[in-house]
Protein backbone atom coordinates (compact mmCIF):
# COMPACT_ATOMS: atom_id res chain seq x y z
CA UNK A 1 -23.37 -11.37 14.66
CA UNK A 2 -21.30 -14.62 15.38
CA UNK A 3 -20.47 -14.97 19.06
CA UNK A 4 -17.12 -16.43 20.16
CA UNK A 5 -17.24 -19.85 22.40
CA UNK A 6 -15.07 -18.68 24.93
CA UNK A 7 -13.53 -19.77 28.57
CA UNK A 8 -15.11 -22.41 30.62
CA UNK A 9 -17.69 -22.78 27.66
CA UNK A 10 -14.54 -23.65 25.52
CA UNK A 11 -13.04 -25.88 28.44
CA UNK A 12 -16.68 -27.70 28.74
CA UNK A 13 -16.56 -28.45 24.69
CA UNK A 14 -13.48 -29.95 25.01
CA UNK A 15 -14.28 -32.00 28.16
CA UNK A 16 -17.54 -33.19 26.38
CA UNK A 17 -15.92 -33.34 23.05
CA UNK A 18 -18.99 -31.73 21.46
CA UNK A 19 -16.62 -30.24 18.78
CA UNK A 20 -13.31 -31.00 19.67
CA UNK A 21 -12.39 -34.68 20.06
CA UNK A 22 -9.25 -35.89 21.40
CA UNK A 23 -8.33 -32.54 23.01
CA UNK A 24 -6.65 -31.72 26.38
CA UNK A 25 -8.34 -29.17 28.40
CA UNK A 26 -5.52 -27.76 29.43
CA UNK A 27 -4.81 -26.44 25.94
CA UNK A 28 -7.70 -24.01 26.27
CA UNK A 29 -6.94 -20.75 27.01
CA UNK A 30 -9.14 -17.84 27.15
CA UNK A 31 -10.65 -16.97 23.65
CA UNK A 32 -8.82 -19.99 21.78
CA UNK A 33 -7.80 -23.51 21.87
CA UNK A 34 -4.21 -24.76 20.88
CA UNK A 35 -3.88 -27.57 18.67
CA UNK A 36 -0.95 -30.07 19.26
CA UNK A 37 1.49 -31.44 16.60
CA UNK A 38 0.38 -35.13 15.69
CA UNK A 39 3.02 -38.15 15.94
CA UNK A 40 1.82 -38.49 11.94
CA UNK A 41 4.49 -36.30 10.12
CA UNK A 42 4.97 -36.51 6.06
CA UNK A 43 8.68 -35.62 5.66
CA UNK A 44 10.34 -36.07 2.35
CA UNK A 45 13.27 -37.61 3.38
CA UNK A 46 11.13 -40.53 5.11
CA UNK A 47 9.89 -40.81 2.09
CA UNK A 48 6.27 -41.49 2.71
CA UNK A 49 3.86 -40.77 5.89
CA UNK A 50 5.65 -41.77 9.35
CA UNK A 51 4.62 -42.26 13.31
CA UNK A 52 7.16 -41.11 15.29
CA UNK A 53 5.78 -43.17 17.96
CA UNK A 54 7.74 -45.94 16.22
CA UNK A 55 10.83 -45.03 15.10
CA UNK A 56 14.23 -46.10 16.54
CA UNK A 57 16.19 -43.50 18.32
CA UNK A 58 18.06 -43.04 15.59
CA UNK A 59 15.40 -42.09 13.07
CA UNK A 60 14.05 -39.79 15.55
CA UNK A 61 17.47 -37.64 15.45
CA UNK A 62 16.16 -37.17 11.95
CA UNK A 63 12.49 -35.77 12.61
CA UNK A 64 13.49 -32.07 12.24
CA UNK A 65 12.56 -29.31 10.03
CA UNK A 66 16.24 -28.08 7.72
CA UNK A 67 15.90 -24.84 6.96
CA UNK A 68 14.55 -24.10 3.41
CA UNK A 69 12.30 -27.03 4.38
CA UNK A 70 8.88 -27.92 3.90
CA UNK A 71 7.33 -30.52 6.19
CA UNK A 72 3.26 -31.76 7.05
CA UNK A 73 1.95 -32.49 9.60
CA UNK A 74 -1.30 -33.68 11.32
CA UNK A 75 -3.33 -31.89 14.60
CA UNK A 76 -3.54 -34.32 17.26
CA UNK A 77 -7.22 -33.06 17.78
CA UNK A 78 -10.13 -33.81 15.43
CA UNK A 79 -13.10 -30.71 14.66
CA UNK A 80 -16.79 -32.39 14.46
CA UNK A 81 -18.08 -28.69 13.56
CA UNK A 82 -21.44 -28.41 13.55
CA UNK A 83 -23.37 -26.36 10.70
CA UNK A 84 -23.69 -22.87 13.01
CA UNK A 85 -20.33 -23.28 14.10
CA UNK A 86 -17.55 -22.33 12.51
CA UNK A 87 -13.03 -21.58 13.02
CA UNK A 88 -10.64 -19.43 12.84
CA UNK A 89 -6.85 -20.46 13.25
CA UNK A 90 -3.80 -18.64 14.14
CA UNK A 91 0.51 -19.89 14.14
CA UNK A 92 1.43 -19.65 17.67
CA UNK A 93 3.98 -17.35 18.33
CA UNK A 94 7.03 -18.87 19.56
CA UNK A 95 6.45 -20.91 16.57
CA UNK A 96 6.65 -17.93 14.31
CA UNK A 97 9.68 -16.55 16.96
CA UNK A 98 12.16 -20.05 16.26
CA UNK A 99 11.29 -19.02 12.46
CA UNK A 100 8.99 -21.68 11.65
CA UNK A 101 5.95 -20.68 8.73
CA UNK A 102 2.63 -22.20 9.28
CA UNK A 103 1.22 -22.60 6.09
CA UNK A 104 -2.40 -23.61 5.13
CA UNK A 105 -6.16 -22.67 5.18
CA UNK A 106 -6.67 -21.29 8.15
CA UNK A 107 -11.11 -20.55 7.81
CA UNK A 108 -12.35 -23.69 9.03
CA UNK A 109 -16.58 -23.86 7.66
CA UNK A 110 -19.20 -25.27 9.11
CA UNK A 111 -19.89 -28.93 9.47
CA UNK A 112 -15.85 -29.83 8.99
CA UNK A 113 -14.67 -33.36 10.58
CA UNK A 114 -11.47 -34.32 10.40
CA UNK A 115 -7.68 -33.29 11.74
CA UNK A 116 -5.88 -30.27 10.65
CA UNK A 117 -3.17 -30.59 8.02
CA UNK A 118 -1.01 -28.50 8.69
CA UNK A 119 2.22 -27.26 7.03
CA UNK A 120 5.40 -26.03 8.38
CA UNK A 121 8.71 -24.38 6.60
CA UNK A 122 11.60 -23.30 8.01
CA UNK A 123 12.70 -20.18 6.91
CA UNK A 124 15.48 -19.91 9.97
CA UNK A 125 19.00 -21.19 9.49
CA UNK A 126 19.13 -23.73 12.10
CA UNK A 127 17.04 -27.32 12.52
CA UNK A 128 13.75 -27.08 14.32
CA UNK A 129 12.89 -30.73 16.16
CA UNK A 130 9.63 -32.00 15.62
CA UNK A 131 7.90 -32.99 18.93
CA UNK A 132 4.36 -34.72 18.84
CA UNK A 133 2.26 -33.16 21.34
CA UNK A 134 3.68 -29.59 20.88
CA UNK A 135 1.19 -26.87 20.36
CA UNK A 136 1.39 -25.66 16.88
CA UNK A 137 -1.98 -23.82 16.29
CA UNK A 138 -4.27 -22.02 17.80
CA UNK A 139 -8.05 -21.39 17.29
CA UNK A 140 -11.07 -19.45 18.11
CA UNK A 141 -14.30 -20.74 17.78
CA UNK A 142 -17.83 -18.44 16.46
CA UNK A 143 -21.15 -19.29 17.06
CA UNK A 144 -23.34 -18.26 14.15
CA UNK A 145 -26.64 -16.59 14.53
CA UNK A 146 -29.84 -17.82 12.63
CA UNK A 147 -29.44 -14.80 9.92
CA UNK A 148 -26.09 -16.25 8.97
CA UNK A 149 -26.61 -19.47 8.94
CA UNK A 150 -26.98 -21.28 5.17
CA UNK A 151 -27.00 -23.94 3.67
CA UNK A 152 -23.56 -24.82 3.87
CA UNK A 153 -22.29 -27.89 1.64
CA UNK A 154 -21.29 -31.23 3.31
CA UNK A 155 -17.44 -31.94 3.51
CA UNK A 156 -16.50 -34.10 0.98
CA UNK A 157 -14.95 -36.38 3.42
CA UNK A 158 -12.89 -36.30 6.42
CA UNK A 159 -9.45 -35.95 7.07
CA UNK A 160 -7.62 -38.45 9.00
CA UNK A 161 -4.89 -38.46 7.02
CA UNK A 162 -2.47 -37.24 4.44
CA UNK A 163 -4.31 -36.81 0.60
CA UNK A 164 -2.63 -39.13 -1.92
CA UNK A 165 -1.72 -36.44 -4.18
CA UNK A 166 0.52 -34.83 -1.22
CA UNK A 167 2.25 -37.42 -0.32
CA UNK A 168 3.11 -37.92 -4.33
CA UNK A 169 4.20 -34.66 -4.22
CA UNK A 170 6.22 -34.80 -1.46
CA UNK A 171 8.05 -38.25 -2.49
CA UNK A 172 9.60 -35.80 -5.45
CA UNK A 173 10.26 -32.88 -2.84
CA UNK A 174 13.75 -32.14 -2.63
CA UNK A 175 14.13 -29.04 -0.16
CA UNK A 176 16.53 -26.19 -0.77
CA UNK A 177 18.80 -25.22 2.24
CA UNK A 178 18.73 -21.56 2.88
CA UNK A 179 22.18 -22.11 3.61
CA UNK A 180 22.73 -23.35 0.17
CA UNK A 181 20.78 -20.26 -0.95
CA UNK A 182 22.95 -17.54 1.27
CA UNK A 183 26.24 -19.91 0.09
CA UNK A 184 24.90 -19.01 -3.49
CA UNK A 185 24.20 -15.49 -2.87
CA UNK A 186 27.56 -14.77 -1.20
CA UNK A 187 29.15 -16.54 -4.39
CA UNK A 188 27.01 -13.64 -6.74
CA UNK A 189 28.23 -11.24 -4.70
CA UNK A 190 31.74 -12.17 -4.97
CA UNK A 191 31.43 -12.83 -9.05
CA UNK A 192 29.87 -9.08 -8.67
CA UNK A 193 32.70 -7.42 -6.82
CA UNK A 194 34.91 -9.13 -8.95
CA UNK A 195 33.31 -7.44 -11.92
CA UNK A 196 32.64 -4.19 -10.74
CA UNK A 197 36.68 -4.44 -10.10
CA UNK A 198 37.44 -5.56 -13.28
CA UNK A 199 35.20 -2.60 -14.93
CA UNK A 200 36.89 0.18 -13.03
CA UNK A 201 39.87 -1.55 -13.35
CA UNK A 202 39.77 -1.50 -17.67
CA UNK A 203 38.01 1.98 -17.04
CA UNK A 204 41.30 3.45 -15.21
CA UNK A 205 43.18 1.06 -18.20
CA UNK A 206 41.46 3.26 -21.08
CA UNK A 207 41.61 6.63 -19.14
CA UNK A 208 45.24 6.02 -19.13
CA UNK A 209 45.66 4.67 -22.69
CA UNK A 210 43.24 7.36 -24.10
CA UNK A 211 45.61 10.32 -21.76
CA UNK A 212 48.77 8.62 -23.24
CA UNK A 213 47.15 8.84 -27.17
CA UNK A 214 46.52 12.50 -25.96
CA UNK A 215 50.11 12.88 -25.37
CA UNK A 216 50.93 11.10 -28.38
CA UNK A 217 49.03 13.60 -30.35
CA UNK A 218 50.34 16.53 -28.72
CA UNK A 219 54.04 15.54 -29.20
CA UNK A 220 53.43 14.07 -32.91
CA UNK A 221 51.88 17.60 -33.91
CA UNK A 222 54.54 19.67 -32.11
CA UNK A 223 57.01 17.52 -34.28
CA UNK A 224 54.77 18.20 -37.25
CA UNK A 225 54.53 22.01 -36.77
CA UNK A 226 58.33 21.95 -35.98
CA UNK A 227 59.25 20.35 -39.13
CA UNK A 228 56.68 22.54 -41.27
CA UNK A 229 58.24 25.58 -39.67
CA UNK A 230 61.62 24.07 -40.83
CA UNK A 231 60.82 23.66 -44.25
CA UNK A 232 59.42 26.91 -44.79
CA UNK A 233 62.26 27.86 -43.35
CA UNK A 234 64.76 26.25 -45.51
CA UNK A 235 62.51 27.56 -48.52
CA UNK A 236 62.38 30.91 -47.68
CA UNK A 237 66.10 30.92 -47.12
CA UNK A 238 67.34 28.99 -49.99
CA UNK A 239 67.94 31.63 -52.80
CA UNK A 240 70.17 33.22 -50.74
CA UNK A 241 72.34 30.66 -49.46
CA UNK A 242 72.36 29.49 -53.28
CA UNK A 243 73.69 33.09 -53.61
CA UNK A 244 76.63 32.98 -51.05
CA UNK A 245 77.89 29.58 -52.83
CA UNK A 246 78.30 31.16 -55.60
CA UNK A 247 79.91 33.73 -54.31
CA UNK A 248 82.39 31.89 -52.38
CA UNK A 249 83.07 30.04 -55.63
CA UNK A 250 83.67 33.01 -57.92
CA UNK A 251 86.25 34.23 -55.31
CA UNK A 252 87.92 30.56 -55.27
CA UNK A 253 87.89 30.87 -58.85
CA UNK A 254 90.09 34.12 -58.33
CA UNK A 255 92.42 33.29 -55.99
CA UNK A 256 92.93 29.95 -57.55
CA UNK A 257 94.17 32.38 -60.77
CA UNK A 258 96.19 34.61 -58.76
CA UNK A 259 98.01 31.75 -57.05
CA UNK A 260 99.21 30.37 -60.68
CA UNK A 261 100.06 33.80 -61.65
CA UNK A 262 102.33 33.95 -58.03
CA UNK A 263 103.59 30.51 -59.03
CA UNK A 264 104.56 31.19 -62.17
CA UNK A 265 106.35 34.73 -61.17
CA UNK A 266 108.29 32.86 -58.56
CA UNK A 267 109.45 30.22 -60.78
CA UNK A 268 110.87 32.71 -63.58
CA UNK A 269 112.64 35.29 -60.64
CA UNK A 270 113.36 32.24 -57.83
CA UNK A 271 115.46 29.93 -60.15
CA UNK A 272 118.41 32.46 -60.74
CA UNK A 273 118.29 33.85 -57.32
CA UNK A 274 118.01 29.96 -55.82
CA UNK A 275 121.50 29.13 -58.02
CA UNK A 276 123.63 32.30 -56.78
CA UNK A 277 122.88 31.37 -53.10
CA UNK A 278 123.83 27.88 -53.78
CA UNK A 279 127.31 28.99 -55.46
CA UNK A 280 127.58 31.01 -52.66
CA UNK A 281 127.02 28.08 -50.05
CA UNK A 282 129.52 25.86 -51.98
CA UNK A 283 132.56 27.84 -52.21
């Protein structure tokens, strides 16, 4: 079973740099070592590899971490890992707590050389400052015993500094601000409010119209009814009424005939009787 390197064993490797080189012993603690933040950063607004050692105070205002951004860095310390040793690393905490993601392999195998590359996003909403010499990482070291030890394959080469095909990728990075995300997710929800608004709003629209078409209905087949009860009415009642006119006419007919006979009576027996009263009147 691998034993852990631990303690003043730990502080001793650093001191002799048997597997750590260019470490502090201060940055051992206990079970694991920290490893500080290089001055070599790969930013993508700098547009290629940097030392912050020399840049003007100016530029230096600029070596942060936006949020929604993606940013590389190097360890200060280099591994010289022999072939029964081998690594484990771990983000530091307060790293994690100002809501910065380490981000890389973090099982280091046997006989590695080189720096750590190690990458940082920040998935806070405020700037994180990039200070060379800051611990970033920590690690634990394991001992392997003689039943796990194999032949382990030779690192390609070491890393001392940022792969080519990184730093291509990195000259077309273009970061996206988790402010500009929450900006665009407050807009959605907006647009969706707006629309959920609209949607009861033409609901409550057609639940109206459709109550007022009820209405319609009601009233336009009332009228109907009204007017078929009317007309069944009228025919029901119409012989009769034809009936009465007649009726009324026939006696018309009669009294029209009885007022010529009167007429005629009057003007035979009034004439005489109109002449003696107006002798009468004269004399």
């Amino acid at each position: 079973m691998a034993i852990l390197v631990t303690g003043d064993q730990l502080i001793q490797s650093v001191k002799d740099r048997t597997f750590i080189e260019d470490g502090d012993p201060g940055c051992a603690e206990g079970v694991k070592y920290d490893f500080r933040l290089s001055p070599r950063i790969l930013k993508a607004s700098f547009h290629g590899p940097i030392d912050a050692t020399k840049l003007t105070a100016t530029e230096q205002a600029l070596l942060v971490i936006e949020p929604g951004e993606m940013v590389f860095a190097l360890s200060e310390e280099r591994l010289n890992l022999p072939e029964n040793m081998m690594a484990q690393l771990s983000p530091k905490r307060k790293l994690s707590h100002a809501g910065i993601l380490a981000i890389g392999g973090f099982c280091i195998d046997p006989k590695y050389r080189g720096r750590l590359l190690i990458g940082l996003f920040n998935f806070s909403s405020t700037k994180f400052r990039l200070i060379p010499g800051k611990k970033v990482i920590a690690a634990t070291f394991y001992k392997l015993e003689k039943d796990e030890l194999s032949n382990f394959p030779e690192p390609e080469t070491a890393l001392e500094d940022f792969p080519d095909e990184l730093i291509q990728v990195m000259q077309r990075y273009s970061p996206v601000s988790v402010l500009t995300m929450a900006d665009a997710l407050e807009k959605i929800r907006v647009e969706l409010e707006s629309l959920k608004t609209e949607i009861r709003s033409r609901d409550d629209w057609y639940k109206r119209f459709e109550q007022s078409l009820e209405r319609h209905d009601k009233q336009i087949g009332d009228l109907i009814t009204g007017l078929s009860a009317e007309r069944e009415t009228r025919n029901a009642g119409e012989d009769k009424l034809t009936e009465a006119i007649h009726k009324i006419d026939s006696a018309l007919w009669w009294l029209k005939g009885a007022a010529y006979i009167l007429t005629g009576l009057l003007g035979i027996l009034g004439v005489p009787a109109f002449l003696i009263w107006l002798f009468r009147t004269m004399k």
